[in-house]
Protein backbone atom coordinates (compact mmCIF):
# COMPACT_ATOMS: atom_id res chain seq x y z
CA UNK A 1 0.00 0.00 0.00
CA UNK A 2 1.47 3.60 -0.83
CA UNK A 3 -0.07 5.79 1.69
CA UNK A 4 1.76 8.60 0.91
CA UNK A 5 1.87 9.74 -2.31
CA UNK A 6 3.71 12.70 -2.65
CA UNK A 7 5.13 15.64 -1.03
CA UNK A 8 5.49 18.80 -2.16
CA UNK A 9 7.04 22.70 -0.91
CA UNK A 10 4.56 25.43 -0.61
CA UNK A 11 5.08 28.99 0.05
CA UNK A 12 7.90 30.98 -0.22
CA UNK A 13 11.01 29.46 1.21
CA UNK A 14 13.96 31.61 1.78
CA UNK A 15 16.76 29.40 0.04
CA UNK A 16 19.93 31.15 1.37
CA UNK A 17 18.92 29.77 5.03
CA UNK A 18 18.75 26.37 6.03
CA UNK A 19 17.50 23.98 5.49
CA UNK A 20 16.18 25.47 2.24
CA UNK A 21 19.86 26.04 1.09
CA UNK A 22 20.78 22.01 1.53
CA UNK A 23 22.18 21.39 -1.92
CA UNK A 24 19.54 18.92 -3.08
CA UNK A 25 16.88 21.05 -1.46
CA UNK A 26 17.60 24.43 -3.37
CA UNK A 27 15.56 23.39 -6.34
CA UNK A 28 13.29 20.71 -4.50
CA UNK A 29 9.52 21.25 -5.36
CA UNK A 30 7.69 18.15 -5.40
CA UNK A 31 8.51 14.10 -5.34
CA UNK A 32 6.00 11.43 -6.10
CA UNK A 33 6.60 8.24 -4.32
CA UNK A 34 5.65 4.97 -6.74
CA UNK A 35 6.34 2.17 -4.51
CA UNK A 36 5.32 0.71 -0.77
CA UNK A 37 9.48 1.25 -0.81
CA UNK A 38 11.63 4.20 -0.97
CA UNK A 39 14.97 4.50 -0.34
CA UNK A 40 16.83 8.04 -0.40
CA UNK A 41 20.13 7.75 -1.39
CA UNK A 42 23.66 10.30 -1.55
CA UNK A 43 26.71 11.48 -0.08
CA UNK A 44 26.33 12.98 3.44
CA UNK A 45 25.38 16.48 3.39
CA UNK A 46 22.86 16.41 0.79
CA UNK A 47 19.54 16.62 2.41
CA UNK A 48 18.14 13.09 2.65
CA UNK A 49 18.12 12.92 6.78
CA UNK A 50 16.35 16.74 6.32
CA UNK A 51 13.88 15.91 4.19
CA UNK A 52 13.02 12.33 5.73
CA UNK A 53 12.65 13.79 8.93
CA UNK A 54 11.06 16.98 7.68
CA UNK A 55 8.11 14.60 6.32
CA UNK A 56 7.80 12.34 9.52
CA UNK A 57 7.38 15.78 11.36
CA UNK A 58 4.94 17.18 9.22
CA UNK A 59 3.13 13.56 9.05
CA UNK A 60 2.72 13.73 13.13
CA UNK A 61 4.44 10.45 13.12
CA UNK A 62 5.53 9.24 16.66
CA UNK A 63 9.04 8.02 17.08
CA UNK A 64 11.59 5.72 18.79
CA UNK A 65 11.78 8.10 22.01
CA UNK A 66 8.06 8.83 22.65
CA UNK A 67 8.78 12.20 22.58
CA UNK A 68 6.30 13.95 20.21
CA UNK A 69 8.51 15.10 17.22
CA UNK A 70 7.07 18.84 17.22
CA UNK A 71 9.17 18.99 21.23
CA UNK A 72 12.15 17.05 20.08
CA UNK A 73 14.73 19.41 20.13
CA UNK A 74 17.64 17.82 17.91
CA UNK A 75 14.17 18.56 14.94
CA UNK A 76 14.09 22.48 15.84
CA UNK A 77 16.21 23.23 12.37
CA UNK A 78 13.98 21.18 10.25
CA UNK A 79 10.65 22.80 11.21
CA UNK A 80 10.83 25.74 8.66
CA UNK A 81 11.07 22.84 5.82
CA UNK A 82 8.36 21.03 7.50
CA UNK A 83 6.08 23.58 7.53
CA UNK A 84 6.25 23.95 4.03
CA UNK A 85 5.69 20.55 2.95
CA UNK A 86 2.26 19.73 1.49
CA UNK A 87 1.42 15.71 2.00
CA UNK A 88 -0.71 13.97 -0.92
CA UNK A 89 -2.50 10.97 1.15
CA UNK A 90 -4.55 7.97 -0.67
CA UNK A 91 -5.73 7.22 1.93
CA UNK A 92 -4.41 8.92 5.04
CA UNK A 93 -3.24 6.30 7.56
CA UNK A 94 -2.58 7.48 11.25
CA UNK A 95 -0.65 4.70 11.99
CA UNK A 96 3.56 4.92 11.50
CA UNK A 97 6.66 4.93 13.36
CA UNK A 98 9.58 7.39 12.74
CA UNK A 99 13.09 5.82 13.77
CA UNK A 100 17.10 7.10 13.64
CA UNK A 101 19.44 4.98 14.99
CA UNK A 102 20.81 7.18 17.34
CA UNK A 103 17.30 7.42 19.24
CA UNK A 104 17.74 3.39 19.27
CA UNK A 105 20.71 3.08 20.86
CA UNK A 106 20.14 5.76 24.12
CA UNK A 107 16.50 3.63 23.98
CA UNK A 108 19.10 0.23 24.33
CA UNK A 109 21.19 2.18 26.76
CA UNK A 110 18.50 3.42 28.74
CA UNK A 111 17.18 -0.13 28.65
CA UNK A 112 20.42 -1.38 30.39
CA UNK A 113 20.81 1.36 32.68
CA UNK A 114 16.69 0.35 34.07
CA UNK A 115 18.12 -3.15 34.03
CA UNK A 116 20.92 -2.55 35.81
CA UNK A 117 19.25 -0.37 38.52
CA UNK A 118 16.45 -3.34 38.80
CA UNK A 119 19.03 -5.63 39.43
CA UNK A 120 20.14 -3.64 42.45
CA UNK A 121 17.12 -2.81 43.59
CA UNK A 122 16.25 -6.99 43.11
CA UNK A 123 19.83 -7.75 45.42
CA UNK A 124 18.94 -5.16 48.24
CA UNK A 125 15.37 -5.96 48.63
CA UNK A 126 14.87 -9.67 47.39
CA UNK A 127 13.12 -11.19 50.94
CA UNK A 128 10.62 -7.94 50.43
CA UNK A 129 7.47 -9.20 48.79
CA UNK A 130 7.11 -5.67 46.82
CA UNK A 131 10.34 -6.65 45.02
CA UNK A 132 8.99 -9.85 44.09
CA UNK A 133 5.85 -8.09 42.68
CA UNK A 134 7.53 -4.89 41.12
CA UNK A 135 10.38 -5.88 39.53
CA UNK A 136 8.36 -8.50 37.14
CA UNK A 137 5.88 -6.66 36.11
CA UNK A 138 8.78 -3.85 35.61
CA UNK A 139 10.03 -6.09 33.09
CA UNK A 140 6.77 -7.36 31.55
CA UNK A 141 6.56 -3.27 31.01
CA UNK A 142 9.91 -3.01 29.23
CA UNK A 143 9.32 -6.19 27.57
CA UNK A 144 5.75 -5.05 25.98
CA UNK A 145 7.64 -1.56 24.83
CA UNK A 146 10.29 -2.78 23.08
CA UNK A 147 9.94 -6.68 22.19
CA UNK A 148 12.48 -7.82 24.74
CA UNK A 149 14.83 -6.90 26.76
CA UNK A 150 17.39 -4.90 24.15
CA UNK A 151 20.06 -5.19 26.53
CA UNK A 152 20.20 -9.03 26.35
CA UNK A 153 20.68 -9.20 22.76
CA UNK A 154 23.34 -7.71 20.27
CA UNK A 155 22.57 -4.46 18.41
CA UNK A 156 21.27 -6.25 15.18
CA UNK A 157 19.36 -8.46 17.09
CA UNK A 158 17.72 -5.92 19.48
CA UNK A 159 17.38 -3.47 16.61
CA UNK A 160 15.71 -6.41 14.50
CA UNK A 161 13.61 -7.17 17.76
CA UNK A 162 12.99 -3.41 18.22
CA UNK A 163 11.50 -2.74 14.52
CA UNK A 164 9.34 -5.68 14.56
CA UNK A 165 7.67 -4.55 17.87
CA UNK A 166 6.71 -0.99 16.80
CA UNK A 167 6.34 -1.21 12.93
CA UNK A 168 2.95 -2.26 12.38
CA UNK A 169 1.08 -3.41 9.35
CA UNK A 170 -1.27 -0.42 7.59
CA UNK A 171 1.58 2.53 8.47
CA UNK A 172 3.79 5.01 7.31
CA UNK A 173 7.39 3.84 8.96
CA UNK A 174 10.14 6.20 7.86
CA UNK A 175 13.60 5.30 9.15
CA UNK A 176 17.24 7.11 8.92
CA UNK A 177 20.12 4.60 8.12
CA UNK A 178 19.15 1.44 9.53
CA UNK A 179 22.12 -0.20 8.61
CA UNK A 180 24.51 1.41 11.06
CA UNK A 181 22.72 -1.33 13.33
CA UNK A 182 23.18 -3.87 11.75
CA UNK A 183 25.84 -6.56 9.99
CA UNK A 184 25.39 -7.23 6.58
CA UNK A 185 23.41 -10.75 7.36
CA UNK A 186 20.91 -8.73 9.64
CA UNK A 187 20.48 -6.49 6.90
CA UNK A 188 18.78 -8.92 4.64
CA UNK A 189 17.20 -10.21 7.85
CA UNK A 190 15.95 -6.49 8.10
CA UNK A 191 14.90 -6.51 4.46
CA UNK A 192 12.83 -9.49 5.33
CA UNK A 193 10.95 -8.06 7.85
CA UNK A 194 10.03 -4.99 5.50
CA UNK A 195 8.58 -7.67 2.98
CA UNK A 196 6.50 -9.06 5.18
CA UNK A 197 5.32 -5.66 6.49
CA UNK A 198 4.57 -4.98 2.59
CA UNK A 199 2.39 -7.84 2.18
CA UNK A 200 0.44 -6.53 5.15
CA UNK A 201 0.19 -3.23 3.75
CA UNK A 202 2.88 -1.49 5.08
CA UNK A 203 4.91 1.94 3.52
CA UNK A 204 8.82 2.81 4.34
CA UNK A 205 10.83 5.50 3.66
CA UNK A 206 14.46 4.51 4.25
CA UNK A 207 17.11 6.66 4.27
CA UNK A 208 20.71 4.69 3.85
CA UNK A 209 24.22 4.26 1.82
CA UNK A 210 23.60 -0.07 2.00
CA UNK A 211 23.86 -1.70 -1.57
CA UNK A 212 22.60 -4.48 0.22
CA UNK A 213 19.13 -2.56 1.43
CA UNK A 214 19.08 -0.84 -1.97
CA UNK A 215 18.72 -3.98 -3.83
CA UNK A 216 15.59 -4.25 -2.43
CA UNK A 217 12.71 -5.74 -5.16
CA UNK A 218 10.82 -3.08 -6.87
CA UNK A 219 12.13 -0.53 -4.58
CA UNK A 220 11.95 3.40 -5.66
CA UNK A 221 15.56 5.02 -5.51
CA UNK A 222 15.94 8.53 -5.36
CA UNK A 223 18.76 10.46 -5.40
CA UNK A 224 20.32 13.60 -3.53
CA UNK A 225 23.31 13.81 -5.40
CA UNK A 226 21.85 15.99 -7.89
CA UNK A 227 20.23 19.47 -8.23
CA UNK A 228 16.80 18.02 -6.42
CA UNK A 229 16.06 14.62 -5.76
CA UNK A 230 15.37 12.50 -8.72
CA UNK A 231 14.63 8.29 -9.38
CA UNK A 232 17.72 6.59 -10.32
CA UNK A 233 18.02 2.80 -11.13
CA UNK A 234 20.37 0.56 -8.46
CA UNK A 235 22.78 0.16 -11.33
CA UNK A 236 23.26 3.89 -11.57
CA UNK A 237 23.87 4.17 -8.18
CA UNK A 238 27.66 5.24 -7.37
CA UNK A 239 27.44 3.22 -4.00
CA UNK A 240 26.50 0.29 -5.90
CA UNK A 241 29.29 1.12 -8.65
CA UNK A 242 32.17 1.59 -6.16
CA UNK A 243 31.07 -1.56 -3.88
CA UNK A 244 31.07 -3.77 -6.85
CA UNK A 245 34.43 -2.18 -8.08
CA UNK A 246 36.30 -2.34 -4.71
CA UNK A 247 35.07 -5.71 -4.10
CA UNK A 248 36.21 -6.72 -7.49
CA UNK A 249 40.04 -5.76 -6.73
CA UNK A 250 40.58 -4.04 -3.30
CA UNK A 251 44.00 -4.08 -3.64
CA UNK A 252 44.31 -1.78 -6.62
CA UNK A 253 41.70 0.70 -4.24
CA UNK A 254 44.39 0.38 -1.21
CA UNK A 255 47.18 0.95 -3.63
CA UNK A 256 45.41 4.42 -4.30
CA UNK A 257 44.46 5.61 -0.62
């Protein structure tokens, strides 16, 4: 299901200001997504981590730290873009998740720090019946937030765990480099997951450098290495070129650096 069809800017933007003067932003007007799958691609600094959360603000999207996006303060900067953006629903869905890794990992860390302090708590009082009665349904809490306990596991696996617990069937889930997460095996593990959300009518927006997630079946591509983002094919892609060139003689590439 594509819930989201397209986004466009509206008004006047001031382009010498950010984050109207982001290079693939400057001539940005309007993008039309084609597929339950869109990746945005490009070099770092060219607007895809703006724009992607730009939209998840304007779409009222919750997100990884259950802080509402509008009071999440590392999002003041985009708010001028998001304001601006016009979103073409068909149909609207309500439901959605917005995700960056780095709100994952303080949500892992946080996770183990609660554990932690539990398990003190558990040695100090552990003849006291309300330890026996707090600290399990303390963990049942944790446990019905997040999956399970994301301290337990590695980072792909708790990420993995993580995603499957809050991305739900019929919603908008827009995510910023997943694969800083996760190996290249939990990747296509990852990639799983979002075909199974497909089937069950599910949309992503992904932002990410991974050939691996790129490759993705009847994925849309668009680029921010250009003037304003535009679809390009995976074979165009110049993280798919360079992967397949490295991989293909790394020595000659070491020779060079």
């Amino acid at each position: 299901m594509i819930f989201l069809r397209r986004i466009e800017l509206t008004g006047d933007p001031d382009r010498g200001h950010f984050p109207f003067d982001v290079p693939a932003l400057r001539d940005f007007t309007r993008l039309e997504f084609n597929s339950p799958v869109t990746f945005f691609v490009g070099e770092n600094g060219t607007g895809k981590s703006t724009l992607l959360e730009a939209i998840a603000l304007r779409a009222r999207l919750p997100c990884a730290t259950g802080l509402p996006l509008e009071h999440e303060p590392t999002l003041a900067g985009v708010h001028p873009l998001a304001h601006c953006l016009r979103l073409g629903w068909m149909p609207r869905t309500k439901s959605g998740f917005f995700l960056r890794v780095e709100d994952f990992f303080s949500i892992a860390r946080e996770t183990k720090q609660r554990a932690e302090a539990m398990g003190v708590y558990a040695e100090r009082f552990i003849d006291e019946p309300r330890a026996t009665s707090y600290l399990p349904s303390q963990r049942h809490a944790v446990e019905e937030r997040n999956g399970e306990d994301l301290h337990v596991l590695s980072h792909g696996e708790s990420f993995l765990k993580f995603v499957q617990s809050r991305c739900t069937a019929g919603g908008l889930h827009i995510i910023d480099e997943p694969e800083a997460a996760l190996s290249p095996q939990r990747q296509l593990a990852f990639m799983s997951i979002i075909k199974q959300l497909v089937a069950d009518d599910a949309q992503f927006i992904i932002a990410t450098h991974s050939p691996l997630l790129l490759a993705f079946p009847g994925a849309q591509i668009v680029s921010f290495d250009e003037k304003a983002p535009q679809n390009v094919n995976f074979e165009e892609l110049p993280h798919v070129t360079l992967t397949r060139n490295f991989l293909s003689d790394p020595e000659r590439f070491l020779r060079e650096l």
